[in-house]
Every structure is written in C-alpha cells, then in structure tokens.
Protein backbone atom coordinates (compact mmCIF):
# COMPACT_ATOMS: atom_id res chain seq x y z
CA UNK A 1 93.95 103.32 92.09
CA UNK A 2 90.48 102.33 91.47
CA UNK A 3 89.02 104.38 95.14
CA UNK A 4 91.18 107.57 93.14
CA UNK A 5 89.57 106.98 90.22
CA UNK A 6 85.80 106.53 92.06
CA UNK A 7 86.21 109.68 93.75
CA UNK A 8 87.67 111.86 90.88
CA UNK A 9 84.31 110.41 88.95
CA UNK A 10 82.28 111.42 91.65
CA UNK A 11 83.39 114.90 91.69
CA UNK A 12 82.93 115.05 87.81
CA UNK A 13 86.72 114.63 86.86
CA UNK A 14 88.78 112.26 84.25
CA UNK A 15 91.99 111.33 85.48
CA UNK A 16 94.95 110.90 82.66
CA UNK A 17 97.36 107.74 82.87
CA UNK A 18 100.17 110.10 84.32
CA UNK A 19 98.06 112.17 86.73
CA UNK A 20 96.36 108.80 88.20
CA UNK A 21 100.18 107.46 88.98
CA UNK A 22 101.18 110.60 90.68
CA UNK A 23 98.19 110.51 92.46
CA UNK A 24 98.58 107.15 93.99
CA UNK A 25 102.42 107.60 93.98
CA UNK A 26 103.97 104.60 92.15
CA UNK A 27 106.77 104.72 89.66
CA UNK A 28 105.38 104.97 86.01
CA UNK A 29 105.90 101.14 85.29
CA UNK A 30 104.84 99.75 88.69
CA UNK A 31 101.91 101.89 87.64
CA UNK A 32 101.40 101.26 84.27
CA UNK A 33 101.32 97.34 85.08
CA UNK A 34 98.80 98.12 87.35
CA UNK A 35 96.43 99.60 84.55
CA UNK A 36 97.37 96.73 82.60
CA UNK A 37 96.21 94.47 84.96
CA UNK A 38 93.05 96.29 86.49
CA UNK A 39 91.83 96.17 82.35
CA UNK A 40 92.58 93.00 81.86
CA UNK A 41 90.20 92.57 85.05
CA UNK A 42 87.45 94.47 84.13
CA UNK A 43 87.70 96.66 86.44
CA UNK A 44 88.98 100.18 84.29
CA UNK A 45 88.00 100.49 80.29
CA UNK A 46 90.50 99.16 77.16
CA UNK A 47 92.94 102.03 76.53
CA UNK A 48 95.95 102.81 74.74
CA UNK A 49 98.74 103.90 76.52
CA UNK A 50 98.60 107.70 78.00
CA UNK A 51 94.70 107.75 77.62
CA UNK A 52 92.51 108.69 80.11
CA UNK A 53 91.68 105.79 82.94
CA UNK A 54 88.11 105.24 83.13
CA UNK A 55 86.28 102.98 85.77
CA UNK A 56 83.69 100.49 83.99
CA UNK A 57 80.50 100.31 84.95
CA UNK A 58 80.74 96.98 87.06
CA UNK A 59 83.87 98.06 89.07
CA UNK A 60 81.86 101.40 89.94
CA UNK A 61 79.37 99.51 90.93
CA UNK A 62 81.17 96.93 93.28
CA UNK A 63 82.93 100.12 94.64
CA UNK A 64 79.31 101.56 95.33
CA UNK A 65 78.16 98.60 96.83
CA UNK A 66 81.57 97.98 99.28
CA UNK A 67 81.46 101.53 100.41
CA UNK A 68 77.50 101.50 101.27
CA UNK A 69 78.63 97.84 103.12
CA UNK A 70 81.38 99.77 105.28
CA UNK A 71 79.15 102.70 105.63
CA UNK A 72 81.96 105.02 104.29
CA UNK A 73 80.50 108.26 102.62
C-alpha cells in the first residue's frame, strides 16, 4: 500500500480508500484494517472512512530515503 500510494504521489495523483484496495488487491476489510493500522503508525494521514489515503510527510520521506538506499528509481 504505502509504495502505491508513493508512486501515485509522484505522478501527481490522490488515490481514494476503494481505488487504493483494488489497486493492491485485498478484500475491503483486510484492506481497510490495513489503513487503520498504517494511521495509527504514522505512516498515511487521519481520515474518515472512504476519504482519500494520503502519505505523511515522514513515511514519504523514509520511502525516499529506502528507495535512494536500494538504488531503485
């Protein structure tokens, strides 16, 4: 979830709750606990239910920072 949600950000895109579970292709609930537990991380932005999913700014930048590390671009 959070390398679909890096490269939908890089490319200028917001991903919804429902398009980022398709896109990673988990059942809604498997999915939705997922977002529950990547906020309660840090690692995607406080929503409600069926918002957008947005990265925050420290799990962009550990992202950044472990792609640059495995030289992935």
């Amino acid at each position: 979830m959070l390398l679909v949600l890096f490269v939908a950000k890089q490319r200028g895109h917001v991903l919804s709750e429902s398009g980022l579970i398709a896109g990673v292709n988990v059942g809604t609930r498997e999915g939705q606990r997922w977002l529950y537990q990547l906020a309660k991380d840090g690692q995607i932005k406080p929503r409600s239910i069926r918002q957008d999913v947005v990265l925050t700014s420290a799990a962009i930048e550990k992202l950044r920072k472990y792609l640059d590390a495995t030289d992935v671009h």
